[in-house]
N, C-alpha and C. Protein backbone atom coordinates (compact mmCIF):
# COMPACT_ATOMS: atom_id res chain seq x y z
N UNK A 1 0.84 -1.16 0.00
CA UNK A 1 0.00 0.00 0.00
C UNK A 1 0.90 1.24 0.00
N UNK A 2 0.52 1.94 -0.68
CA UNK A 2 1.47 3.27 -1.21
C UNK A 2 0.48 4.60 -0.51
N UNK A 3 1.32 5.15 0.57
CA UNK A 3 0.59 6.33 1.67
C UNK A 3 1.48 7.39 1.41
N UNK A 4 1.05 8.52 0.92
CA UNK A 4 1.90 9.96 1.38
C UNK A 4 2.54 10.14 2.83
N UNK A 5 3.21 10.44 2.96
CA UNK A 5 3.72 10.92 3.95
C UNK A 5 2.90 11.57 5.14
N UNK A 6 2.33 13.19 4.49
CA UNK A 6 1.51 14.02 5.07
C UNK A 6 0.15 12.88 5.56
N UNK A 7 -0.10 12.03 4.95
CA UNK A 7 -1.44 10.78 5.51
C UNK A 7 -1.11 10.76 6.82
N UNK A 8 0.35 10.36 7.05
CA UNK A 8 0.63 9.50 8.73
C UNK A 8 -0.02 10.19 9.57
N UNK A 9 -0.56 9.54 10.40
CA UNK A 9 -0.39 10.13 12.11
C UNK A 9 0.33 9.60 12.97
N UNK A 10 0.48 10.48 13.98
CA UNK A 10 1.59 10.06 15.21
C UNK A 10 0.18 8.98 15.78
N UNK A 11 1.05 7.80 16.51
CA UNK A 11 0.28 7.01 17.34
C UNK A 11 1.40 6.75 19.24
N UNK A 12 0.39 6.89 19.65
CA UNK A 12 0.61 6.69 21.17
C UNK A 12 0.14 5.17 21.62
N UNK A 13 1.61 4.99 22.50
CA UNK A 13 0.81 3.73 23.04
C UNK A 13 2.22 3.67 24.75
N UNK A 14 1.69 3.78 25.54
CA UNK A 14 2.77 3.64 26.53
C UNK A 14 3.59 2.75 26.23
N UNK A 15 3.72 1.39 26.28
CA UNK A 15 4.38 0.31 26.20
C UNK A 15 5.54 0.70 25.06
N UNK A 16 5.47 1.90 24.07
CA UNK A 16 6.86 1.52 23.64
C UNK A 16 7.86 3.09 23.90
N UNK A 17 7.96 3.15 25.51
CA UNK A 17 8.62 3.75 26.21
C UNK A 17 9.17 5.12 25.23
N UNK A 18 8.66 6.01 25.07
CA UNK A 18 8.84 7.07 24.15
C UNK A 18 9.36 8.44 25.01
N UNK A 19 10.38 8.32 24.85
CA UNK A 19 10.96 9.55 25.85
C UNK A 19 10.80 11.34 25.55
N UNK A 20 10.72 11.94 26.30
CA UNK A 20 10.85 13.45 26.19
C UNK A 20 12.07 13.39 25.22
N UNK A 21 13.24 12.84 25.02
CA UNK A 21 14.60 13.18 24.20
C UNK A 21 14.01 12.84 23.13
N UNK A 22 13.44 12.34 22.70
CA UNK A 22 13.13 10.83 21.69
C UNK A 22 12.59 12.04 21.01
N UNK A 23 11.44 12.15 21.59
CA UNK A 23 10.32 13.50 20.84
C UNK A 23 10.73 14.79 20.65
N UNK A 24 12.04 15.52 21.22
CA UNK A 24 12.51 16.68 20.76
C UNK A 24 13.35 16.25 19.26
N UNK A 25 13.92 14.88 19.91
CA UNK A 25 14.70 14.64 18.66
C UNK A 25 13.88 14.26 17.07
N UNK A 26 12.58 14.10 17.35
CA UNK A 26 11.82 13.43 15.98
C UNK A 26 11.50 14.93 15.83
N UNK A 27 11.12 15.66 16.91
CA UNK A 27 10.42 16.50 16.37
C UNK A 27 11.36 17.79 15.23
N UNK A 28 12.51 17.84 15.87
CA UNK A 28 13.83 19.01 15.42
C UNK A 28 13.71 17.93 13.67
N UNK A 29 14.05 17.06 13.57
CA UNK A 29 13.82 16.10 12.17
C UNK A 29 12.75 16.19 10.93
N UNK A 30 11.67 17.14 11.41
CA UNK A 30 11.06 17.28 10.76
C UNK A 30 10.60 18.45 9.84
N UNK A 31 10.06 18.25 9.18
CA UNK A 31 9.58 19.95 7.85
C UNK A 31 9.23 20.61 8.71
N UNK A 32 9.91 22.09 8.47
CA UNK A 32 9.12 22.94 9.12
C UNK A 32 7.82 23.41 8.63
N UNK A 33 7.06 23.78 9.34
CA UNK A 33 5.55 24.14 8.52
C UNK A 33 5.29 25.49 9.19
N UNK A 34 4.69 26.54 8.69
CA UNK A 34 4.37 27.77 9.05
C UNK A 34 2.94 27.50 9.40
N UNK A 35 2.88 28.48 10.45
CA UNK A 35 1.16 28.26 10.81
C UNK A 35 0.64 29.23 10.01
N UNK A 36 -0.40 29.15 9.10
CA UNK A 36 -1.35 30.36 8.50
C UNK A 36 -2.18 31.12 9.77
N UNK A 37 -3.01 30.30 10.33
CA UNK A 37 -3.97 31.08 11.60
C UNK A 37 -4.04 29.76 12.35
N UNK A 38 -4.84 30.37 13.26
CA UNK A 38 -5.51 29.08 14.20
C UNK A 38 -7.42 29.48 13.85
N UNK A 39 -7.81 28.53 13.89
CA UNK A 39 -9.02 28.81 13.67
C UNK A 39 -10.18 27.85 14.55
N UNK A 40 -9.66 27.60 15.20
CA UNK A 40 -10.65 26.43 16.52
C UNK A 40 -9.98 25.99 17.73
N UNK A 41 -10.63 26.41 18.69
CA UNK A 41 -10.07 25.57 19.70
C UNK A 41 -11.21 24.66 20.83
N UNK A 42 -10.38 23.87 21.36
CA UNK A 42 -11.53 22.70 22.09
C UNK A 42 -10.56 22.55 23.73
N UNK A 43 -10.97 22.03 24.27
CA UNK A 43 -10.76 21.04 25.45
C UNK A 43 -10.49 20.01 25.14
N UNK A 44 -9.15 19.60 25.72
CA UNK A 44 -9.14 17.61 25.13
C UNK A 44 -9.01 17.12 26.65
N UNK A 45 -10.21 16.38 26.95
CA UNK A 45 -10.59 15.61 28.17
C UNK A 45 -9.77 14.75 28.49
N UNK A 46 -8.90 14.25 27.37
CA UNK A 46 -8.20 13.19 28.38
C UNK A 46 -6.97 13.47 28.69
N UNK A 47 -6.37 15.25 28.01
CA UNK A 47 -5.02 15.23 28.27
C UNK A 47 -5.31 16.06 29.25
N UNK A 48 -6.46 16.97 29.73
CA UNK A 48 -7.16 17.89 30.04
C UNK A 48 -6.24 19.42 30.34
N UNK A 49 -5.85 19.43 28.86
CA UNK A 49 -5.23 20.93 28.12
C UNK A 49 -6.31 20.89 27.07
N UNK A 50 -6.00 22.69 27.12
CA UNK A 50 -6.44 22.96 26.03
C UNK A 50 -5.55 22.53 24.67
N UNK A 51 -6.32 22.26 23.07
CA UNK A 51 -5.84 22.35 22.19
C UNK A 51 -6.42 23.66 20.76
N UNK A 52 -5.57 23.95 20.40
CA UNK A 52 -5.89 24.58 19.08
C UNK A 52 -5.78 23.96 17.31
N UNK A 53 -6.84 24.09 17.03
CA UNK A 53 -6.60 23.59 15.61
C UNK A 53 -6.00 24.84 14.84
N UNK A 54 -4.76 24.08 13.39
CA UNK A 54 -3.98 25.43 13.41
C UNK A 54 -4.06 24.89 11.64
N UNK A 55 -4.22 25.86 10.57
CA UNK A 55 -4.45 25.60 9.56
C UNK A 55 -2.85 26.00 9.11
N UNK A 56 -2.03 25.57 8.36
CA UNK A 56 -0.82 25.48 8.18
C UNK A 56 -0.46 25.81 6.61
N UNK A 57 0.29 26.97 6.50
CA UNK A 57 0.79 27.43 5.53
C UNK A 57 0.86 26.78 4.07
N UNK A 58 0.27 27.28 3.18
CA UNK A 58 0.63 26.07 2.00
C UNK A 58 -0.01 24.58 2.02
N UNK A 59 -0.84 24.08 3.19
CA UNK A 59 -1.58 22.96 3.05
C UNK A 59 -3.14 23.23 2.80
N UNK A 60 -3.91 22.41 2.48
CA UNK A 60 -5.24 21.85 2.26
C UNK A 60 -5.71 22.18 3.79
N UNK A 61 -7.23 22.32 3.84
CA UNK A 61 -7.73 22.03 5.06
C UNK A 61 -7.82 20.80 5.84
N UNK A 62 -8.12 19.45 4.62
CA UNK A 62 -7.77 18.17 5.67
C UNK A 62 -6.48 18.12 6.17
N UNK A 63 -5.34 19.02 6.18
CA UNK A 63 -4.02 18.51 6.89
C UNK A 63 -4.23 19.62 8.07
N UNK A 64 -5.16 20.26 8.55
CA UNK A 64 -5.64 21.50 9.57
C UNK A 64 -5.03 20.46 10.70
N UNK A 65 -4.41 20.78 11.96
CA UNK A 65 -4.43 19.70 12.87
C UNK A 65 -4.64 20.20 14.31
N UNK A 66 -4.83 19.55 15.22
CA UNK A 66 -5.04 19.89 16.43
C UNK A 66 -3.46 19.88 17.38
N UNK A 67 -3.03 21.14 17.84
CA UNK A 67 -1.72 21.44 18.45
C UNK A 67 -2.05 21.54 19.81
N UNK A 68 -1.84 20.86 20.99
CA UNK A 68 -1.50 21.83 22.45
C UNK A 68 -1.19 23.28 22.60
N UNK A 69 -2.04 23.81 23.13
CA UNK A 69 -1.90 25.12 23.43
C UNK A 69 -0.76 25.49 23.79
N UNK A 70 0.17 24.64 24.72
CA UNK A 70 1.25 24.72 25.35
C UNK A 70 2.42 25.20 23.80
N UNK A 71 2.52 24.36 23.16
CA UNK A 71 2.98 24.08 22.02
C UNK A 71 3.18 25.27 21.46
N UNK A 72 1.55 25.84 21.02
CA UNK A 72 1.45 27.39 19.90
C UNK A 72 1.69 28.45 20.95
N UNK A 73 1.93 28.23 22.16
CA UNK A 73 2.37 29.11 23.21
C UNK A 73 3.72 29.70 23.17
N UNK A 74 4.61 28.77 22.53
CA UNK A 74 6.03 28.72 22.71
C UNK A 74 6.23 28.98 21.00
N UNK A 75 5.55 28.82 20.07
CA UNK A 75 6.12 28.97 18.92
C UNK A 75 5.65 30.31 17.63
N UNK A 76 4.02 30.49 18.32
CA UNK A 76 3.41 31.46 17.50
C UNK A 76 2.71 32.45 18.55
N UNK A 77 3.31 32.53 19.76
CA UNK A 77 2.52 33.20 20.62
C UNK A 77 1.18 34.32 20.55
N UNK A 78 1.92 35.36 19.76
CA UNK A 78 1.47 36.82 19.19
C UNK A 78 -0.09 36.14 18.44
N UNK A 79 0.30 35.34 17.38
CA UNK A 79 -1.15 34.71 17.15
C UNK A 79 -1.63 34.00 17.35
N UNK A 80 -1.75 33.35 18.67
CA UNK A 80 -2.18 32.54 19.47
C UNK A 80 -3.32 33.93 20.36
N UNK A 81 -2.67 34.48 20.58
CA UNK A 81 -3.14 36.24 21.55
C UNK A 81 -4.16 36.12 20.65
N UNK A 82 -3.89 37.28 19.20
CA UNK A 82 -4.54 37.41 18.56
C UNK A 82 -5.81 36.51 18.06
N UNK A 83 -6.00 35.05 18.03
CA UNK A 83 -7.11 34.39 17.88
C UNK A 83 -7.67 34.70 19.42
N UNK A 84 -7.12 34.21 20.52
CA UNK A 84 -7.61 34.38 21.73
C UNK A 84 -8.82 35.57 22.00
N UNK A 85 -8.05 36.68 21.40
CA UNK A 85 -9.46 37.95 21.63
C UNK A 85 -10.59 37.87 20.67
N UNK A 86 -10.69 36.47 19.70
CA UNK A 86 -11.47 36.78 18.49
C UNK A 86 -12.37 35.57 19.37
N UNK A 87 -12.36 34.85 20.24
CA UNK A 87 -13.04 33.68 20.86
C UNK A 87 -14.15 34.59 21.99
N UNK A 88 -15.10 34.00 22.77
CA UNK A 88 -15.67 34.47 23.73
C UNK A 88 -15.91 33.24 24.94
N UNK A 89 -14.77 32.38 24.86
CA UNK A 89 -14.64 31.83 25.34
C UNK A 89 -13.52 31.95 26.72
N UNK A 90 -13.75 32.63 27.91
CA UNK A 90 -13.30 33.48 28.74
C UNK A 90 -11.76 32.53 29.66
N UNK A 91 -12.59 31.41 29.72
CA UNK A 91 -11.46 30.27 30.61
C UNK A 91 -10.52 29.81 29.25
N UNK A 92 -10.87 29.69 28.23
CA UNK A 92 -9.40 29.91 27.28
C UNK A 92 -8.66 30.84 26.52
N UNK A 93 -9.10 31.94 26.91
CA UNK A 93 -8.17 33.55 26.75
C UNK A 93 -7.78 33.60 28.14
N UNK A 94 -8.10 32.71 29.26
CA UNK A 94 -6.99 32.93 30.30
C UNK A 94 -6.34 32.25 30.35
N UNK A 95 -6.21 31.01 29.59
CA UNK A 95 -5.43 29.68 29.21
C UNK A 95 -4.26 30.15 29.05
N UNK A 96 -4.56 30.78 27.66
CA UNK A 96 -3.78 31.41 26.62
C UNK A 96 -2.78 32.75 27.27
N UNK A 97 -3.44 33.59 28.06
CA UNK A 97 -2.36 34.61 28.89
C UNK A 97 -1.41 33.51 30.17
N UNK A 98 -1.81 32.79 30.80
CA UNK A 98 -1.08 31.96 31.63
C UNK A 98 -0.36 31.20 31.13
N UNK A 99 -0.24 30.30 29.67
CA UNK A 99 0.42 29.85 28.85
C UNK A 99 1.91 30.82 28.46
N UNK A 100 1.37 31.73 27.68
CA UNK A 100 2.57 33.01 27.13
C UNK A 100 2.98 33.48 28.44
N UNK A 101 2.70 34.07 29.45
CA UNK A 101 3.15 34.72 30.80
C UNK A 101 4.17 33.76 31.18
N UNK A 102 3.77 32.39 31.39
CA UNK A 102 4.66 30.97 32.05
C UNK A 102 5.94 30.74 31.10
N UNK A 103 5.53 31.04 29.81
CA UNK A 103 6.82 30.98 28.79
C UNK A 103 7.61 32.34 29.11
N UNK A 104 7.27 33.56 28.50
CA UNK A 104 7.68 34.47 29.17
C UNK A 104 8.83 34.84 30.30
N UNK A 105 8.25 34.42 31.68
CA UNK A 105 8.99 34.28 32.52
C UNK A 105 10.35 33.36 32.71
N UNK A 106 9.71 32.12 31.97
CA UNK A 106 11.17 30.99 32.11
C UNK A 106 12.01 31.68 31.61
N UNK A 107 11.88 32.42 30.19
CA UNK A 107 12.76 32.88 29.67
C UNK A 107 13.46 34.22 30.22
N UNK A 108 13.02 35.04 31.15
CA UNK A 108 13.33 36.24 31.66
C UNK A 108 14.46 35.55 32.88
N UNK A 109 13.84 34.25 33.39
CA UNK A 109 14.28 33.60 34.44
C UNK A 109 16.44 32.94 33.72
N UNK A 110 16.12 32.62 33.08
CA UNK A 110 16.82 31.74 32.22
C UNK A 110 18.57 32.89 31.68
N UNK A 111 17.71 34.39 31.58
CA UNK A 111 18.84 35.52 30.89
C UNK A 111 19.46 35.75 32.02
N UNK A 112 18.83 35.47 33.36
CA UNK A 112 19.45 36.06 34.84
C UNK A 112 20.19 35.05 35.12
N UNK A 113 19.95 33.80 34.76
CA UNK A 113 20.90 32.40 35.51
C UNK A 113 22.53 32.78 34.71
């Protein structure tokens, strides 16, 4: 069976011991992709973070994907903000300032060490 690439999804399964190194290292390995906007966000109950769906530069809408807030916190902040005030959804525009503030700081923390 012959699959594009862009088809895959990541799959989770505890049992095959997948480390924090493991995942910076797959992740630095891969295409970079520009975010166009974010255009949805939800609650994911079982990681119980917020996520954002983020429509991505130069792709189709079926490759739109769902990112951790944490994630678009640290990489697209400014428009992460910017969708945030376009929501009226009050407990995730405070997500979203406690997210950037927490990044923020490590890094203010980090120029003093």
């Amino acid at each position: 069976m012959d699959v594009h690439p862009s088809r895959l999804k990541m799959y989770a399964d505890d049992s095959l011991n997948v480390t924090e190194e493991l995942i910076d290292h797959i992740a630095s390995q891969g295409t970079l992709l520009a975010v166009e906007a974010i255009v949805e966000n939800r609650m994911n109950s079982d990681m119980h973070a917020y996520e954002v769906k983020v429509k991505w530069l130069g792709l189709e809408t079926v490759e739109d994907s769902w990112e951790p807030l944490k994630t678009m916190s640290e990489d697209v902040p400014q428009l992460l903000l910017q969708y945030a005030t376009t929501t009226s959804d009050d407990v995730f525009r405070c997500a979203v300032t406690t997210a950037i503030d927490s990044k923020q700081s490590q890094r203010s923390t980090r120029r003093r060490s």
